[in-house]
N, C-alpha and C. Protein backbone atom coordinates (compact mmCIF):
# COMPACT_ATOMS: atom_id res chain seq x y z
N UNK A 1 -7.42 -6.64 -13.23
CA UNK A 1 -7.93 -6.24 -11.94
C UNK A 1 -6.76 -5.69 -11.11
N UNK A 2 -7.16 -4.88 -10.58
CA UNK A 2 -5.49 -3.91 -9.92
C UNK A 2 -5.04 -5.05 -8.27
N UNK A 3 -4.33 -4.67 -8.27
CA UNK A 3 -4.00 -5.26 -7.08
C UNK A 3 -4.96 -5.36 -5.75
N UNK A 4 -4.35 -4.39 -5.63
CA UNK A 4 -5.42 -3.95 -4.36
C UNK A 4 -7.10 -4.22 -4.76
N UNK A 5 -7.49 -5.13 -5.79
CA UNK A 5 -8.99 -5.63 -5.50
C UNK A 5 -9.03 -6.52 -5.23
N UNK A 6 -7.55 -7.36 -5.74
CA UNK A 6 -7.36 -8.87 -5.45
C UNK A 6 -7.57 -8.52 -3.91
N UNK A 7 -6.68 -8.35 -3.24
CA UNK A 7 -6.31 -8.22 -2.11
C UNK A 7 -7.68 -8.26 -1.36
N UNK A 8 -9.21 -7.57 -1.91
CA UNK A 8 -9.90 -6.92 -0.82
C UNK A 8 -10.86 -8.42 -1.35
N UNK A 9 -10.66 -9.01 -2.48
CA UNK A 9 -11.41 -9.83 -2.89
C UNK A 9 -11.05 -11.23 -1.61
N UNK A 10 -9.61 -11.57 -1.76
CA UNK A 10 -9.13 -12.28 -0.76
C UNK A 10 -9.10 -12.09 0.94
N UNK A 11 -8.97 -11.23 1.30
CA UNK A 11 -8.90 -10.44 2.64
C UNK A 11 -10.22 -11.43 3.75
N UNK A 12 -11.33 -11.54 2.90
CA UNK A 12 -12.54 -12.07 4.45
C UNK A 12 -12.27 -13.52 4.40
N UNK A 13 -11.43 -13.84 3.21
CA UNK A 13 -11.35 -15.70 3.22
C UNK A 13 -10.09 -15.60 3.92
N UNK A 14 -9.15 -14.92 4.40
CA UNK A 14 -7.96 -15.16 5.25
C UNK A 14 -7.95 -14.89 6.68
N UNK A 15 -9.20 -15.08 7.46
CA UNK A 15 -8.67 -14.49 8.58
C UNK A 15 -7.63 -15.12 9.49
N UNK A 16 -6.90 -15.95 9.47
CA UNK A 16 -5.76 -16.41 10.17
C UNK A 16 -4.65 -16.15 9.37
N UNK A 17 -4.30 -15.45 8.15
CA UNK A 17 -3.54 -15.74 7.50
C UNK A 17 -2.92 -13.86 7.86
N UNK A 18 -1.48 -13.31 7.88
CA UNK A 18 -1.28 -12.30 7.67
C UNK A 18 -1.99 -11.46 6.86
N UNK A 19 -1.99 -10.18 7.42
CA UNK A 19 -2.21 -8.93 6.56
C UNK A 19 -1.96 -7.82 6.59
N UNK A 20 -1.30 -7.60 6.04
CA UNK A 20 -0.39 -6.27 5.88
C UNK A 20 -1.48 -5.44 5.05
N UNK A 21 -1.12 -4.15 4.91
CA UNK A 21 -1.14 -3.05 4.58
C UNK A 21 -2.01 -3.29 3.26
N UNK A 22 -0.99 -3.85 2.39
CA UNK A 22 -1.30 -3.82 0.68
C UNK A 22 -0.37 -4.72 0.48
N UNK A 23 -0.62 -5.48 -0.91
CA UNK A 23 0.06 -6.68 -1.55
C UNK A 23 0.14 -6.16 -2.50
N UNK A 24 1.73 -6.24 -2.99
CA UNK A 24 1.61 -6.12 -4.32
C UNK A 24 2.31 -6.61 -5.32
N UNK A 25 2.68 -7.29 -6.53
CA UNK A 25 3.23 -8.16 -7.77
C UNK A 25 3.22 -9.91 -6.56
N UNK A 26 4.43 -10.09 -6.70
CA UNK A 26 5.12 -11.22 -6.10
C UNK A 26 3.94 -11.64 -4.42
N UNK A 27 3.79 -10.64 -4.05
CA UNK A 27 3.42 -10.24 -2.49
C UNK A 27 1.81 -11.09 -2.61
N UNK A 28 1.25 -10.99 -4.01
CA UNK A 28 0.12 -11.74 -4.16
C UNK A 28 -0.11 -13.10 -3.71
N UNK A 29 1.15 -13.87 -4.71
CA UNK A 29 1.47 -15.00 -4.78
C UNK A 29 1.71 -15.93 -3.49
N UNK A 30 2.41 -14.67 -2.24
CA UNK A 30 2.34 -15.19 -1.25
C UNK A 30 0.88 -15.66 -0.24
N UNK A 31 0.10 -14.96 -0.91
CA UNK A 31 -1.53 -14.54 0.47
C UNK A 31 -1.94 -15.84 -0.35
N UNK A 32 -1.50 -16.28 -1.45
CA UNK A 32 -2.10 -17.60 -2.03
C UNK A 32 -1.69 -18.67 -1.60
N UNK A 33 -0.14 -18.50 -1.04
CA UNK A 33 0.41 -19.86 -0.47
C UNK A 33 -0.52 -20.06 0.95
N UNK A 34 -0.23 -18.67 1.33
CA UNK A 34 -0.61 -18.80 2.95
C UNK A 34 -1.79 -19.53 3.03
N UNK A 35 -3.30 -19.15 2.20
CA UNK A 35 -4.32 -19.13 2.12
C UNK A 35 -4.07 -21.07 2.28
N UNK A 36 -3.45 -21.62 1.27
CA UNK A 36 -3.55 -22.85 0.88
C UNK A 36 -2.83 -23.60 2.17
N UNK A 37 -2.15 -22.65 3.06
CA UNK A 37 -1.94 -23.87 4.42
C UNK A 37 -3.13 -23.81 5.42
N UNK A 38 -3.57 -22.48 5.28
CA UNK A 38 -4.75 -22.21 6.72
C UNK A 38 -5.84 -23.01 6.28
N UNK A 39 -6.41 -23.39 4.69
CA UNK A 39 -7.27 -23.77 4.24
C UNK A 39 -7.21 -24.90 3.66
N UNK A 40 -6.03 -25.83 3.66
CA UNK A 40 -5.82 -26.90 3.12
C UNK A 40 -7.31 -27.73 3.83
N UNK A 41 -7.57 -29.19 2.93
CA UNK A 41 -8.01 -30.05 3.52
C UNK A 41 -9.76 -29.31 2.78
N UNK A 42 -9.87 -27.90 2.97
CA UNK A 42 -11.07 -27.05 2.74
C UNK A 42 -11.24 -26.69 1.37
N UNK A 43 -10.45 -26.44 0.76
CA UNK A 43 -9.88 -25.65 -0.23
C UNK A 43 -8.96 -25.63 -1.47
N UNK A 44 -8.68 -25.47 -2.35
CA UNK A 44 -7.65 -25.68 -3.66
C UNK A 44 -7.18 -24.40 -3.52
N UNK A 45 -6.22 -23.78 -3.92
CA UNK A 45 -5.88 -22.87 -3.71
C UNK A 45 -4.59 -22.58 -4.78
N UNK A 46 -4.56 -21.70 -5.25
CA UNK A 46 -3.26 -21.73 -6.24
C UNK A 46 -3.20 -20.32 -7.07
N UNK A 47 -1.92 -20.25 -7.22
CA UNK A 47 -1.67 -18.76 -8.06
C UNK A 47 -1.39 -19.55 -9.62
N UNK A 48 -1.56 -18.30 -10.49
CA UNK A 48 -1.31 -18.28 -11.85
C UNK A 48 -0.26 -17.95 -12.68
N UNK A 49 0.54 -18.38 -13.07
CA UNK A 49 0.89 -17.05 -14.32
C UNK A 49 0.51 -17.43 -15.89
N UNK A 50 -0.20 -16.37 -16.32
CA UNK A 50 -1.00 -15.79 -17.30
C UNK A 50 0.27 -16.31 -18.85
N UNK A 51 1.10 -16.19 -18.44
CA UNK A 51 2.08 -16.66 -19.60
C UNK A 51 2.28 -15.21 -20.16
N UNK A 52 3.48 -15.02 -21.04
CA UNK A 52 3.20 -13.92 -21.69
C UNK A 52 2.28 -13.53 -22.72
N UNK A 53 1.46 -12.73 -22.68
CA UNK A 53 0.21 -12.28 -23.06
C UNK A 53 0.29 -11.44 -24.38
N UNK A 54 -0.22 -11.65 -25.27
CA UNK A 54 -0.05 -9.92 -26.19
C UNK A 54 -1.40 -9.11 -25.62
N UNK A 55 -1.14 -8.09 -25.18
CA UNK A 55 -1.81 -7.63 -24.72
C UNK A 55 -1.48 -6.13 -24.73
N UNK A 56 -1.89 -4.51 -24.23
CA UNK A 56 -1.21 -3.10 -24.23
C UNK A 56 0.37 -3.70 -23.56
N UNK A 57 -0.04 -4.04 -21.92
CA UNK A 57 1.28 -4.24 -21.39
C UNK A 57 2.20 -5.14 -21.78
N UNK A 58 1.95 -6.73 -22.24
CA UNK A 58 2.94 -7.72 -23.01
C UNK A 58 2.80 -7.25 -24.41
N UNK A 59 2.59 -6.41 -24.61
CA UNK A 59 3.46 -5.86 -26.44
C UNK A 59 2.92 -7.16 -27.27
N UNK A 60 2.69 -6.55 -28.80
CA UNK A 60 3.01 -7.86 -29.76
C UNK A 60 3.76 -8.54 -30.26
N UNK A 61 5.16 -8.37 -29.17
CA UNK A 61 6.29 -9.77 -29.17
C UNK A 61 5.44 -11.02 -28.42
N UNK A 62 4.71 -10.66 -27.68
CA UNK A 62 3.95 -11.79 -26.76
C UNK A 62 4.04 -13.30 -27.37
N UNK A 63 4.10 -13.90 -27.00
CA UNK A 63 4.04 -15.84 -27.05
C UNK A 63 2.73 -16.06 -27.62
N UNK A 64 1.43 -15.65 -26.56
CA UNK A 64 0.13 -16.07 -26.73
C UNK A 64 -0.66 -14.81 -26.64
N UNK A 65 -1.76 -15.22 -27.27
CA UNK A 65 -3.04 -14.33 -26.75
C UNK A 65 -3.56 -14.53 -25.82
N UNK A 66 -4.67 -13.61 -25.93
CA UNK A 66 -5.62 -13.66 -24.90
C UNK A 66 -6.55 -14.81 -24.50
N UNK A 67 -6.74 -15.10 -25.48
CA UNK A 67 -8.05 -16.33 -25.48
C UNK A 67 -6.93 -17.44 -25.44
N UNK A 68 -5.53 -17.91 -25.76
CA UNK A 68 -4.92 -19.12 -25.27
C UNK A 68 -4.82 -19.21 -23.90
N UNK A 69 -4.53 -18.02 -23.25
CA UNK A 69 -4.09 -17.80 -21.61
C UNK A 69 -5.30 -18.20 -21.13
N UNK A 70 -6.58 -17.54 -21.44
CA UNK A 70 -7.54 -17.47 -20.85
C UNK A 70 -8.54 -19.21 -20.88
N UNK A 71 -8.08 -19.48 -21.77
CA UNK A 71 -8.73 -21.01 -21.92
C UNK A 71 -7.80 -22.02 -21.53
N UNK A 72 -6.57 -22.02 -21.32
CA UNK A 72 -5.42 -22.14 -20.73
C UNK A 72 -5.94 -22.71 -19.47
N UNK A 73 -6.11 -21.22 -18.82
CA UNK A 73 -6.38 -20.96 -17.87
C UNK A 73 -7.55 -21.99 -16.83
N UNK A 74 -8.58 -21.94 -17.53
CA UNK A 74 -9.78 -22.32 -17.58
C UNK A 74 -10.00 -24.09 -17.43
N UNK A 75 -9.09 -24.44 -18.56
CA UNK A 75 -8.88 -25.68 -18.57
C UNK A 75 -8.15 -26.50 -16.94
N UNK A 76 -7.16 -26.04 -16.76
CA UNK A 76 -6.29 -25.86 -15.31
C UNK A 76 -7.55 -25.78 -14.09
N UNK A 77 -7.81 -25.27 -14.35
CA UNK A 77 -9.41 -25.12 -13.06
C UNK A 77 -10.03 -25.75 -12.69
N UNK A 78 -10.55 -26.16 -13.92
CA UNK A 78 -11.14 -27.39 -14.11
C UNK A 78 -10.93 -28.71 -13.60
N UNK A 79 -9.57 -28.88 -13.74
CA UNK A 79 -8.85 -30.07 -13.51
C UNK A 79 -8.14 -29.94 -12.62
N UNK A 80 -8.55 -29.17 -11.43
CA UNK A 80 -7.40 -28.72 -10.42
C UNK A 80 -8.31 -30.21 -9.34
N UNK A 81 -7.50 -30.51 -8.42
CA UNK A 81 -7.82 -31.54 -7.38
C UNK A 81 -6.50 -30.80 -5.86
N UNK A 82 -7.31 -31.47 -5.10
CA UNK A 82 -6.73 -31.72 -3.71
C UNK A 82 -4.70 -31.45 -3.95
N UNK A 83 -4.18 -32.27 -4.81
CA UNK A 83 -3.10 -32.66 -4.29
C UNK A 83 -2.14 -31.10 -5.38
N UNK A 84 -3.30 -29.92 -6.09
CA UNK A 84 -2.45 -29.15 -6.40
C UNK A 84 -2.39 -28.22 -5.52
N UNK A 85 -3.64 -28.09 -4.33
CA UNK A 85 -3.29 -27.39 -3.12
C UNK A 85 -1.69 -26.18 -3.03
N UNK A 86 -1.33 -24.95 -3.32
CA UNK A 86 -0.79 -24.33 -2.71
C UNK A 86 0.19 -24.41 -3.91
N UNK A 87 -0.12 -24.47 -5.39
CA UNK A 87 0.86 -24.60 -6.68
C UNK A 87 0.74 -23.51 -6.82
N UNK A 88 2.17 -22.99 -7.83
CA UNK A 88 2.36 -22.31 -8.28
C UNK A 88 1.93 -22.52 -10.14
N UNK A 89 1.48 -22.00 -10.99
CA UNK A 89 1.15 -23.05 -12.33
C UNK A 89 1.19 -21.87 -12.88
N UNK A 90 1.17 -22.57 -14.25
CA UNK A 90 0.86 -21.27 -15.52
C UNK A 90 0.18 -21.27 -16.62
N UNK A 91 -0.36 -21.03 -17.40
CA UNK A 91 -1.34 -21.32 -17.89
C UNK A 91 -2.15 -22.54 -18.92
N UNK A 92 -0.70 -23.42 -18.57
CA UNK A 92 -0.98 -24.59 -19.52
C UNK A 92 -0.96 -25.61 -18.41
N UNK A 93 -0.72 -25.12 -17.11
CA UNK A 93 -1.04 -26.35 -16.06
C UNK A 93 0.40 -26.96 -15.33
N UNK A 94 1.28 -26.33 -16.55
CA UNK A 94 3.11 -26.80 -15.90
C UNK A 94 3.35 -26.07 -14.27
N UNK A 95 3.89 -26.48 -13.62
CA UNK A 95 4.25 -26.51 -12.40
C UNK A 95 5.51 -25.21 -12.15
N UNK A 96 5.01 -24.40 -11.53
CA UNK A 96 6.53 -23.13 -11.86
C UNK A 96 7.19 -23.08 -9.61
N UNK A 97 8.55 -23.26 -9.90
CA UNK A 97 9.04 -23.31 -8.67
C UNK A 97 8.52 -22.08 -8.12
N UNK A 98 8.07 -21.91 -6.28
CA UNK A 98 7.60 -20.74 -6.02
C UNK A 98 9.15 -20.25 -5.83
């Protein structure tokens, strides 16, 4: 999903939260922190990383596929509670410094 859909996808759930122009790579990660202070208490809130992927763009040096990231992924969701509020995680649920 390109950036800028995230962005328009997120945009009506932030209205106290900044908004600039366009978000983009890293710039995401931030509208997720923000999101998770204006909405704490309401809300779980948390960014991803996908892990390296084989995929066109992660090449077939990649770590994982598609379906590990994605169930990965899935699993993490699942099991998300209150106190991961405003994490940074990756697709196995490990904790990545923002």
């Amino acid at each position: 999903m390109p950036v800028e859909s995230v962005y328009q996808r997120l945009e009506p759930l932030l209205p106290r939260v900044r908004k600039p122009i366009a978000y983009v790579g890293g710039e995401v990660n931030s509208v997720v922190k923000d999101a998770s202070l204006a909405y704490a208490g309401r809300a779980v809130c948390v960014a991803f990383h996908p892990g390296w992927v084989r995929t066109d763009m992660g090449g077939s040096g990649a770590d994982i596929d598609v379906k590990t990231s994605v169930a990965g992924m899935r699993r993490v969701v699942a099991a998300l509670s209150a106190r991961d509020n405003g994490a940074f995680l990756d697709y196995d649920g490990k904790a990545i410094a923002w």
